[in-house]
N, C-alpha and C. Protein backbone atom coordinates (compact mmCIF):
# COMPACT_ATOMS: atom_id res chain seq x y z
N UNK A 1 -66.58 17.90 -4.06
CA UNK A 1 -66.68 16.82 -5.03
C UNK A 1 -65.98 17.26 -6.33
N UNK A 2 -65.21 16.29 -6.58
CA UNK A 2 -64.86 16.34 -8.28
C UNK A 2 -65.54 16.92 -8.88
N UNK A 3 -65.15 17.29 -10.35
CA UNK A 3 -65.96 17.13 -11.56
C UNK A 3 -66.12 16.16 -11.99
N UNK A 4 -66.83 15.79 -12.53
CA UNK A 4 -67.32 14.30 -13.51
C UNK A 4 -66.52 14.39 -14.50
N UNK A 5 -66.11 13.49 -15.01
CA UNK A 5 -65.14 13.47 -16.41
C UNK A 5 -65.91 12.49 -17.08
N UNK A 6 -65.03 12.61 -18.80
CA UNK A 6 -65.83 11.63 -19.58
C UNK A 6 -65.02 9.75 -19.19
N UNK A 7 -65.97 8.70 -19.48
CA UNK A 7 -65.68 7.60 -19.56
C UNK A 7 -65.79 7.10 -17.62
N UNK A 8 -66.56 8.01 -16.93
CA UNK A 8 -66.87 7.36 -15.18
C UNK A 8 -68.14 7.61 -14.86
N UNK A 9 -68.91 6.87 -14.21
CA UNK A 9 -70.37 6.60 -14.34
C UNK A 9 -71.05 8.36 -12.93
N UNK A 10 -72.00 8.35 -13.49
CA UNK A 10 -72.24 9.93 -12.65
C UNK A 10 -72.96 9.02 -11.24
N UNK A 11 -72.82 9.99 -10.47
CA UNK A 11 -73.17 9.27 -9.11
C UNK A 11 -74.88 9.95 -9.27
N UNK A 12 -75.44 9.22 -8.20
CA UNK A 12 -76.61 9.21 -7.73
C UNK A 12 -76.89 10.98 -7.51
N UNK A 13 -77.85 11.59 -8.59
CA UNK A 13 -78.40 12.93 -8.92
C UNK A 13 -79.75 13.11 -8.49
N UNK A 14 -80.44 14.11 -7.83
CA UNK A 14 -81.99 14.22 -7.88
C UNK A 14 -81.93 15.86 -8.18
N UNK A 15 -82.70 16.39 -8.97
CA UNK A 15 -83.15 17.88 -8.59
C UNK A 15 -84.05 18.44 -9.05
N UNK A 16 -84.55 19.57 -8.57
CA UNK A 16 -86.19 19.69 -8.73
C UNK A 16 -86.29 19.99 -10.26
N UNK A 17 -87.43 20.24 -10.99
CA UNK A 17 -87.44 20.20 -12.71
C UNK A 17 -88.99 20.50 -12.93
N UNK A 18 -89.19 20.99 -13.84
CA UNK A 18 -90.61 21.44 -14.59
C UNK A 18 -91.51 20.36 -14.77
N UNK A 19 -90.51 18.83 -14.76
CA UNK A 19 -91.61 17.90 -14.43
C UNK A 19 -91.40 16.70 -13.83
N UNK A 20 -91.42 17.27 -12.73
CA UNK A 20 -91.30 16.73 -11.37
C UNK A 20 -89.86 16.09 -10.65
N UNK A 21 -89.19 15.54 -10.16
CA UNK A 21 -88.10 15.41 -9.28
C UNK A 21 -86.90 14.94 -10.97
N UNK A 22 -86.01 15.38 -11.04
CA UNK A 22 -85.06 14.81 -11.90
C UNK A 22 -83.94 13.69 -11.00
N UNK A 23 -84.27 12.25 -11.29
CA UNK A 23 -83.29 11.74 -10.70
C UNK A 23 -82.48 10.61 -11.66
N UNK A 24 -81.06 10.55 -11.85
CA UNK A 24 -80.29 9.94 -12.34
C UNK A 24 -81.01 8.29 -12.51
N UNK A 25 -81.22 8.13 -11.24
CA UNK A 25 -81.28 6.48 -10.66
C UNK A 25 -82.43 5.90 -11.61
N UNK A 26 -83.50 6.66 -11.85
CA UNK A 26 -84.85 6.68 -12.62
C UNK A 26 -84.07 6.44 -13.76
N UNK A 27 -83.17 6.98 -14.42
CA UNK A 27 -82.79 7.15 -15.75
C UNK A 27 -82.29 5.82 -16.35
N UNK A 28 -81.85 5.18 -15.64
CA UNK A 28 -80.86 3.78 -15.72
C UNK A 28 -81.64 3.29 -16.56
N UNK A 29 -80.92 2.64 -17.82
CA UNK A 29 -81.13 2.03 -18.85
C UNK A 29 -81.52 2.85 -20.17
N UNK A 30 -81.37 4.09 -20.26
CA UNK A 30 -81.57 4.93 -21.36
C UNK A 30 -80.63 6.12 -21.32
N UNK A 31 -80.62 6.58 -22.08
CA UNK A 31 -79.25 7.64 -22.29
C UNK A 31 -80.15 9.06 -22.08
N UNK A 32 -79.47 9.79 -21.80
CA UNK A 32 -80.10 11.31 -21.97
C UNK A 32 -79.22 12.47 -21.91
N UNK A 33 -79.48 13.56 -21.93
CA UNK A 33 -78.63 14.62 -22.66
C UNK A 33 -79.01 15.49 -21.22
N UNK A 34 -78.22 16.46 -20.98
CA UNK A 34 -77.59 17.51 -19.78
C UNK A 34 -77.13 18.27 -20.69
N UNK A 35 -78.21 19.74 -20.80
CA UNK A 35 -77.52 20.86 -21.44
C UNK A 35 -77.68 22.04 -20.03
N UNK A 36 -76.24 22.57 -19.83
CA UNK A 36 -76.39 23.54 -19.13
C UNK A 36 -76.42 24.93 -20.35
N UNK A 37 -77.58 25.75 -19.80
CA UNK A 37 -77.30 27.27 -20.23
C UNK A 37 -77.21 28.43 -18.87
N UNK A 38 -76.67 29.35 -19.81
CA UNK A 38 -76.79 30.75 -18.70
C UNK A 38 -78.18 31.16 -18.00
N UNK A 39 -79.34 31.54 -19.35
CA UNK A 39 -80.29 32.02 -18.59
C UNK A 39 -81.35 31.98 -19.26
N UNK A 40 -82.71 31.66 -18.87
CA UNK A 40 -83.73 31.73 -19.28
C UNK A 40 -84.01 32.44 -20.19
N UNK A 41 -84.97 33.18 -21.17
CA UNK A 41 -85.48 33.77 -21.99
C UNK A 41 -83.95 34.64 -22.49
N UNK A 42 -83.11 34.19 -22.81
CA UNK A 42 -82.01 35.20 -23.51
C UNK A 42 -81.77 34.70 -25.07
N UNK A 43 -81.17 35.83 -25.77
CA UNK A 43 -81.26 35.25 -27.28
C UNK A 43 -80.72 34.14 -27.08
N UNK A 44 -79.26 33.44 -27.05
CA UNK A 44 -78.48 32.21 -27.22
C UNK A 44 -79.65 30.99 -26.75
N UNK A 45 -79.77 31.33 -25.41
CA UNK A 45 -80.43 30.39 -24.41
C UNK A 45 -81.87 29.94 -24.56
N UNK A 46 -82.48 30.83 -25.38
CA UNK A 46 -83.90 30.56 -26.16
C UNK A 46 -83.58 30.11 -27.23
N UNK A 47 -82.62 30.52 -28.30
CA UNK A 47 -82.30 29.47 -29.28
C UNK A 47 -82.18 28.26 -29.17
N UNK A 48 -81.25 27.76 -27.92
CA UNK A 48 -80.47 26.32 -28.04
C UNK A 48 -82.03 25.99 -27.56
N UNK A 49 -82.88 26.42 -26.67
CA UNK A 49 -83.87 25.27 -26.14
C UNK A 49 -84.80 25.15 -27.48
N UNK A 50 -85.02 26.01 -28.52
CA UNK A 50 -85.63 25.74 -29.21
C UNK A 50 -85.28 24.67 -30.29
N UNK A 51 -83.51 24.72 -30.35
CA UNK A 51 -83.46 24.14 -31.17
C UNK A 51 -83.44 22.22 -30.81
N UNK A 52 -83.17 21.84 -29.22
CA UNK A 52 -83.95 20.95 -28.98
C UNK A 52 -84.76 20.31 -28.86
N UNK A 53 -86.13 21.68 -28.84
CA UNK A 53 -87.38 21.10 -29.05
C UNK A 53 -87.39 20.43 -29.94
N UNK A 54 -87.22 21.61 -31.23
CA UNK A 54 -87.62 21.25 -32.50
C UNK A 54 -86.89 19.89 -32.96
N UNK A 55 -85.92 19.22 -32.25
CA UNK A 55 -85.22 17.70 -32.23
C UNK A 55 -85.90 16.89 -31.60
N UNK A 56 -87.00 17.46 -30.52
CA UNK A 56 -87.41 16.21 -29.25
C UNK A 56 -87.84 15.16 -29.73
N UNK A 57 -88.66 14.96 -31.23
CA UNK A 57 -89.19 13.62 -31.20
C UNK A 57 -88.08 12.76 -32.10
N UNK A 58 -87.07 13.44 -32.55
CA UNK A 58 -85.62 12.58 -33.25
C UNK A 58 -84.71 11.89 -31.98
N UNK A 59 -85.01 12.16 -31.05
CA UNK A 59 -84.49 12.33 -29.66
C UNK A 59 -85.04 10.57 -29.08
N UNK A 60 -86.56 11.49 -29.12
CA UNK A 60 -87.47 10.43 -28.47
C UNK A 60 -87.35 9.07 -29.47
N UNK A 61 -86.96 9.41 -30.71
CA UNK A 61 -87.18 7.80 -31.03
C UNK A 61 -86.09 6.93 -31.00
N UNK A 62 -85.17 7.65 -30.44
CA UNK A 62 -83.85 6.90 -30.09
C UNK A 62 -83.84 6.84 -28.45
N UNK A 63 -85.11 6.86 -27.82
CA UNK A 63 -85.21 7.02 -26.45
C UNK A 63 -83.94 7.45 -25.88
N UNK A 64 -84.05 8.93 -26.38
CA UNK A 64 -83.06 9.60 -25.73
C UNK A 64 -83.56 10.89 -24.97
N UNK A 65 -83.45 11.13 -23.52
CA UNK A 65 -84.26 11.87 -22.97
C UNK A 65 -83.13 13.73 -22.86
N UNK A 66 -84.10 14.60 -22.92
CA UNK A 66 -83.24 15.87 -23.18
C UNK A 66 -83.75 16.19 -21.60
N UNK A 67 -82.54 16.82 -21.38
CA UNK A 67 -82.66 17.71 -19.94
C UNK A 67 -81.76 19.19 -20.27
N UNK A 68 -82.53 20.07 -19.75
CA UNK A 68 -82.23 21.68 -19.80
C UNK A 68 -81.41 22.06 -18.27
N UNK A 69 -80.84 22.52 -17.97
CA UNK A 69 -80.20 22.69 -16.84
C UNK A 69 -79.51 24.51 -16.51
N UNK A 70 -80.59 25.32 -15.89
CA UNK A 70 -79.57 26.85 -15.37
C UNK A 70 -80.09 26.25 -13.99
N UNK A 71 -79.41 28.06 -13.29
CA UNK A 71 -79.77 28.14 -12.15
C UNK A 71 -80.75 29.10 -11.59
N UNK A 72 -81.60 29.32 -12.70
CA UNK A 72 -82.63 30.01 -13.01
C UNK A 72 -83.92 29.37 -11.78
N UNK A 73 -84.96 30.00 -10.82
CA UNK A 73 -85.78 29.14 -10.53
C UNK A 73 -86.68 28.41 -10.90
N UNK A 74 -87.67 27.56 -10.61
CA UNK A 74 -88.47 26.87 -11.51
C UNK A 74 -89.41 27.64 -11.44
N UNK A 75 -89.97 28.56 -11.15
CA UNK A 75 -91.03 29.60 -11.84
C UNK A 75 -90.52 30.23 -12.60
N UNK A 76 -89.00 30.95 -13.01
CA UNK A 76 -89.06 31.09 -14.55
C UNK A 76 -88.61 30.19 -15.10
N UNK A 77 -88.17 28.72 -15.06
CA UNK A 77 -88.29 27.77 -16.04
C UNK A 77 -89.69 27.52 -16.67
N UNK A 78 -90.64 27.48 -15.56
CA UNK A 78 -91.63 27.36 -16.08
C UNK A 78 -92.36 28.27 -17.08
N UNK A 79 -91.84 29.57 -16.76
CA UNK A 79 -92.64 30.27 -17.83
C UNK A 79 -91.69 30.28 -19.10
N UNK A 80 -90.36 30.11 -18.85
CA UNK A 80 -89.85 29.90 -20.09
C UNK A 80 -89.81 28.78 -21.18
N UNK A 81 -90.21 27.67 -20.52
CA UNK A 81 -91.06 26.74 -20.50
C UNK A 81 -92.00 26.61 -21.67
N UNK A 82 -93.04 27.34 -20.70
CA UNK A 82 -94.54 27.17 -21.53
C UNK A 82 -94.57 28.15 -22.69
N UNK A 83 -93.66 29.18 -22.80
CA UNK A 83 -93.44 30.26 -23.50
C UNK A 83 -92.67 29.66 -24.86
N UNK A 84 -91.64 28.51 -24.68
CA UNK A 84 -90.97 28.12 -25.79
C UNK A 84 -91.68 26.78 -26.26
N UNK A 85 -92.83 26.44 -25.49
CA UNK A 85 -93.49 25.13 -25.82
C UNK A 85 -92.64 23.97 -25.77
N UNK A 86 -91.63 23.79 -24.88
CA UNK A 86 -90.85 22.95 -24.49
C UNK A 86 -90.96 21.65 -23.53
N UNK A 87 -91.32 20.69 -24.80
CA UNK A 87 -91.69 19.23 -24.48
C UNK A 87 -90.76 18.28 -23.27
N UNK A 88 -89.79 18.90 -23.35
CA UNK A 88 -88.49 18.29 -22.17
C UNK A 88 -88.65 19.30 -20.58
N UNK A 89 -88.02 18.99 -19.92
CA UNK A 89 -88.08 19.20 -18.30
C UNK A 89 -86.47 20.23 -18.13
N UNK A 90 -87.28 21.39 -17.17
CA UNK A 90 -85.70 22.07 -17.05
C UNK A 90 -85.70 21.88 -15.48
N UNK A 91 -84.32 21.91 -15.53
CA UNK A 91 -84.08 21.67 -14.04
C UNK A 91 -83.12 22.57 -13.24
N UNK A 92 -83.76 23.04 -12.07
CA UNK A 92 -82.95 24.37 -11.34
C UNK A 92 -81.93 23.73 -10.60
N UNK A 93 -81.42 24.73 -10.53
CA UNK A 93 -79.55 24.10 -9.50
C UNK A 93 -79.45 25.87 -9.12
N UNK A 94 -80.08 26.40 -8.64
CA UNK A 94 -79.58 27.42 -7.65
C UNK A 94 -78.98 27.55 -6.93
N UNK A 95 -78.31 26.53 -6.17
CA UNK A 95 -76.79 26.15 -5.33
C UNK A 95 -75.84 25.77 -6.47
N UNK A 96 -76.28 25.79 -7.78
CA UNK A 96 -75.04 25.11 -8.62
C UNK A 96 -74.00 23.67 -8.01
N UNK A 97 -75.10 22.84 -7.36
CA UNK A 97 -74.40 21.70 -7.05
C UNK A 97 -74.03 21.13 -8.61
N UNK A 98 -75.12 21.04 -9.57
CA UNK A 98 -75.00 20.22 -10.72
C UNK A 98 -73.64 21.11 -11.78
N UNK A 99 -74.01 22.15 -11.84
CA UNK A 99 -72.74 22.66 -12.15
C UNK A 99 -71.08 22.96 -11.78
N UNK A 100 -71.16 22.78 -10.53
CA UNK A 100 -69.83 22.15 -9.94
C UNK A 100 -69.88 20.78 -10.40
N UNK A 101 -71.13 19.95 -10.19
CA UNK A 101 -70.28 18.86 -10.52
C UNK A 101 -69.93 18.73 -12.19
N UNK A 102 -70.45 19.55 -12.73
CA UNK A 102 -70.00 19.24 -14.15
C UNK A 102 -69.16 20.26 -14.61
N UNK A 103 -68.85 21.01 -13.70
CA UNK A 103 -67.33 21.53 -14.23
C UNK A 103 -67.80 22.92 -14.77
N UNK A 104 -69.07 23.47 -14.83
CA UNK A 104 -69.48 24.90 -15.86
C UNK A 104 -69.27 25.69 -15.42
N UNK A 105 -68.87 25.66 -14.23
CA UNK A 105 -69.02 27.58 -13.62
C UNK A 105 -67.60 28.18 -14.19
N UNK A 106 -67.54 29.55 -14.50
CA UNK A 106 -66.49 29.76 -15.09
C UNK A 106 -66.78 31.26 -15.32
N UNK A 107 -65.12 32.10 -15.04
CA UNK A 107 -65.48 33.40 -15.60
C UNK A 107 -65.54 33.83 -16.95
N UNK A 108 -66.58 34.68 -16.85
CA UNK A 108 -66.87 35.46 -18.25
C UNK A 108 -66.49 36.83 -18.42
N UNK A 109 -66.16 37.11 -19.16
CA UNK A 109 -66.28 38.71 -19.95
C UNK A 109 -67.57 39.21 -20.27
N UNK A 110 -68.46 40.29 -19.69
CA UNK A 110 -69.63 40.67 -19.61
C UNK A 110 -69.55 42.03 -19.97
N UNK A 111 -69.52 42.89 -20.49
CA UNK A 111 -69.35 44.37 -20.90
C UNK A 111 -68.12 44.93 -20.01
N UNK A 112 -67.10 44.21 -20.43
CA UNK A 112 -65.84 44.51 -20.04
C UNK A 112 -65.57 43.88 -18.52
N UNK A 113 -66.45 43.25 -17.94
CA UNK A 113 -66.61 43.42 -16.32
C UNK A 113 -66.17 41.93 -16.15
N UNK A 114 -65.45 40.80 -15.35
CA UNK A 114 -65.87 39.87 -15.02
C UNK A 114 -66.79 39.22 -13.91
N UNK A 115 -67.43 38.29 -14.57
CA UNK A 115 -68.86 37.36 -14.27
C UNK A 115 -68.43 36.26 -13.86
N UNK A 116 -68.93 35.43 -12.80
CA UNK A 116 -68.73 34.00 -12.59
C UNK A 116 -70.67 33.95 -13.37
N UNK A 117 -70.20 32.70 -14.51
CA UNK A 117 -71.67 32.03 -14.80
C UNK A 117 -71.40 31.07 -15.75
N UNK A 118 -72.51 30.47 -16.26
CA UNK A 118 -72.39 29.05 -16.81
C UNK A 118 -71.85 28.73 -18.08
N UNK A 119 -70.60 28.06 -18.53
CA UNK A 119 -70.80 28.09 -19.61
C UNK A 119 -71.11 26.91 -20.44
N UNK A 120 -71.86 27.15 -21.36
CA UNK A 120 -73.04 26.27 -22.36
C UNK A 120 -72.01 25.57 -22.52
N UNK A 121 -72.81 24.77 -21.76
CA UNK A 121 -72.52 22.89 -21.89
C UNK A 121 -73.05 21.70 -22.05
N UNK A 122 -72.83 20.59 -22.95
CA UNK A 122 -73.72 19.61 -23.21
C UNK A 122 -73.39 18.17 -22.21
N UNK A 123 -74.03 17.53 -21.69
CA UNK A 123 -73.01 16.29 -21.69
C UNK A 123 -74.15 14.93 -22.20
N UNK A 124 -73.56 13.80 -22.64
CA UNK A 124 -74.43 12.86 -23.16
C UNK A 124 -74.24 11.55 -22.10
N UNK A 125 -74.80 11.28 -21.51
CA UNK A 125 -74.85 9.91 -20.63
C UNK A 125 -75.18 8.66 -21.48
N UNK A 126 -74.47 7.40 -20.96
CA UNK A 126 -75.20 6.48 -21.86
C UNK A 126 -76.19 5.47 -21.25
N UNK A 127 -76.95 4.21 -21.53
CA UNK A 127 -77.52 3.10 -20.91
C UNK A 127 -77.03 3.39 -19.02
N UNK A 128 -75.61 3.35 -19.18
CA UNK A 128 -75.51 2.30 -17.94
C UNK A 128 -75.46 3.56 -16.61
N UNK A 129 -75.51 5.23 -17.02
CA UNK A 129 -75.10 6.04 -16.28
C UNK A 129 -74.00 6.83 -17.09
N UNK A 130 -73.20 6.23 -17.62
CA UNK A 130 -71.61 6.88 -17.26
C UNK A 130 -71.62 8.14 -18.48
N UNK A 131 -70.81 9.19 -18.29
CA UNK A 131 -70.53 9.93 -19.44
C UNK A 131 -69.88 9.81 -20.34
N UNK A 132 -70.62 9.54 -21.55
CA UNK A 132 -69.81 9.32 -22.99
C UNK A 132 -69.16 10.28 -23.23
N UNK A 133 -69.22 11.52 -23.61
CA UNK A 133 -69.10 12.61 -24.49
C UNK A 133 -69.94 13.68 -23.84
N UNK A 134 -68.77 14.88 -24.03
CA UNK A 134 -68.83 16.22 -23.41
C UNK A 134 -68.70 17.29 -24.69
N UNK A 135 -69.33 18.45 -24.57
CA UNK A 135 -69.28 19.49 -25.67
C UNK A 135 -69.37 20.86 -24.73
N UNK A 136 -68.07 22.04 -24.90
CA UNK A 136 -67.83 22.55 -23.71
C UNK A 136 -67.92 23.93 -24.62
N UNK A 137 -68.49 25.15 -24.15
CA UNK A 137 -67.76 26.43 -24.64
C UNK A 137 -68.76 26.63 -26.08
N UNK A 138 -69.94 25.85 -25.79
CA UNK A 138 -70.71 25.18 -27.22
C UNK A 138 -70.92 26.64 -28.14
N UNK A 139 -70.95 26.57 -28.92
CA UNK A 139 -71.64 27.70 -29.90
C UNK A 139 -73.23 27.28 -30.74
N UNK A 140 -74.13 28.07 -30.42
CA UNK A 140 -75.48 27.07 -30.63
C UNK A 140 -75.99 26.75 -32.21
N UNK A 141 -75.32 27.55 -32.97
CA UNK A 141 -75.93 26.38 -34.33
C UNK A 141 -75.21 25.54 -34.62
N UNK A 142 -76.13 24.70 -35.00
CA UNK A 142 -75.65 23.07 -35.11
C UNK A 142 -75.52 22.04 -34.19
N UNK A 143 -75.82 22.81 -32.94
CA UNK A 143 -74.94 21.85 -31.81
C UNK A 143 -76.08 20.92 -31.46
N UNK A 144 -77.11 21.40 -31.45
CA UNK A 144 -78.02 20.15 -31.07
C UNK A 144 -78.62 19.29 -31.78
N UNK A 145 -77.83 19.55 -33.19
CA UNK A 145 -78.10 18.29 -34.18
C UNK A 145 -77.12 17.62 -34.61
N UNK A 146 -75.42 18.12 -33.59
CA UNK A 146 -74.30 17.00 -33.31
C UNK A 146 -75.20 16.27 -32.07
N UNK A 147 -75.40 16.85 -31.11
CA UNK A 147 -75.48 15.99 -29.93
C UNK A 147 -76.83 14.79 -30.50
N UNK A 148 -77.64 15.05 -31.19
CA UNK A 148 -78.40 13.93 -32.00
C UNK A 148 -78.01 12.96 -32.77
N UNK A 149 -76.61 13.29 -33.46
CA UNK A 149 -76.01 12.46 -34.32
C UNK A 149 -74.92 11.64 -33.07
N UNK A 150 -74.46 12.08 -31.81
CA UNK A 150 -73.39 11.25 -31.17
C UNK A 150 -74.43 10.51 -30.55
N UNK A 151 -75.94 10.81 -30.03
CA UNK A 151 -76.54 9.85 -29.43
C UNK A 151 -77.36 8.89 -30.36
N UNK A 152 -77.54 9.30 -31.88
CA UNK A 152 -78.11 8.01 -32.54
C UNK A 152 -76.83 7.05 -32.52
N UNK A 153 -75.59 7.68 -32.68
CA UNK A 153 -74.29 6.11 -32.94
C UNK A 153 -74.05 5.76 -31.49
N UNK A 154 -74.97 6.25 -30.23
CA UNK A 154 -74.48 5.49 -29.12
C UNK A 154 -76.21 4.81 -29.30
N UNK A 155 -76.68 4.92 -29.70
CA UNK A 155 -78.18 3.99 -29.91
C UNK A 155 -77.69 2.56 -31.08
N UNK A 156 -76.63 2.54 -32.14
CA UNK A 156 -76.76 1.88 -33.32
C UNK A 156 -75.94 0.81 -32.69
C-alpha cells in the first residue's frame, strides 16, 4: 500500500489502543490528530506526550481527538500511559502497518550506527476522513501548540 498523502481521504483503519479498538470509521465527522513517536518513556517522546496532554482539553473543545501512535506494545503504552497521566489513547502498530502507511519508517543515525525507526510525525485529519496537513521530522517544542492552532482554523 501507498503512503497516504495530504488532500486524499485515509482508508478504513482499526488498531488496538489503551482505550479500546482505534477505528477511523468511528471517527467520521470529527477531526483528530495521529502523532507517531519512537518510544515510550524516552526524553523527546515523554515530552511531546506531555505536551499534548497538557493541550487535551484545548483539543477537546474544538472536538478534536489526539491519538499517540509507536510500535511499542500496549502494556508499555499502558504504563507509559498511566505514568504520564495521559487523557488520550495510544495505539500499538508492532507490524508498523500504520507507519508504512504514513510514510515514518526511516533511517536514523543512532551512535554512529544506522537504525530503521520512526520518525516523529504528526498528521491532522479533518470532518470527512481525509488528511489536511502533515508535520514531518517534528522537533518537539512548540509543535503541539502548532498542531492546535492548524486544527482550531480547520474548526473556524
Amino acid at each position: 500500500m501507498n503512503p497516504i498523502t495530504t488532500g486524499h481521504p485515509l482508508p478504513a483503519l482499526s488498531a488496538p489502543s489503551t482505550q479500546g479498538d482505534f477505528n477511523t470509521q468511528a471517527l467520521r465527522g470529527k477531526p483528530f490528530v495521529l502523532y507517531f513517536y519512537p518510544k515510550d518513556n524516552t526524553p523527546g517522546c515523554t515530552t511531546e506526550a506531555q505536551n499534548f496532554r497538557d493541550l487535551h482539553t484545548q483539543f477537546q473543545a474544538i472536538d478534536c481527538q489526539i491519538y499517540g501512535i509507536s510500535r511499542d506494545s500496549l502494556k508499555s503504552h499502558d504504563g507509559f500511559s498511566d505514568k504520564q497521566c495521559l487523557p488520550f489513547a495510544l495505539i500499538s502498530d508492532p507490524d508498523e502497518a500504520l507507519c508504512e502507511l504514513f510514510g515514518v519508517m526511516k533511517l536514523k543515525n543512532m551512535y554512529g550506527k544506522q537504525v530503521r525507526g520512526i520518525e516523529r510525525s504528526t498528521f491532522l485529519i479533518d470532518r470527512q476522513g481525509v488528511l489536511v496537513q502533515e508535520w514531518r521530522g517534528v522537533r518537539v517544542p512548540g509543535h503541539a501548540e502548532e498542531v492546535l492552532q492548524a486544527a482550531r482554523n480547520l474548526a473556524a
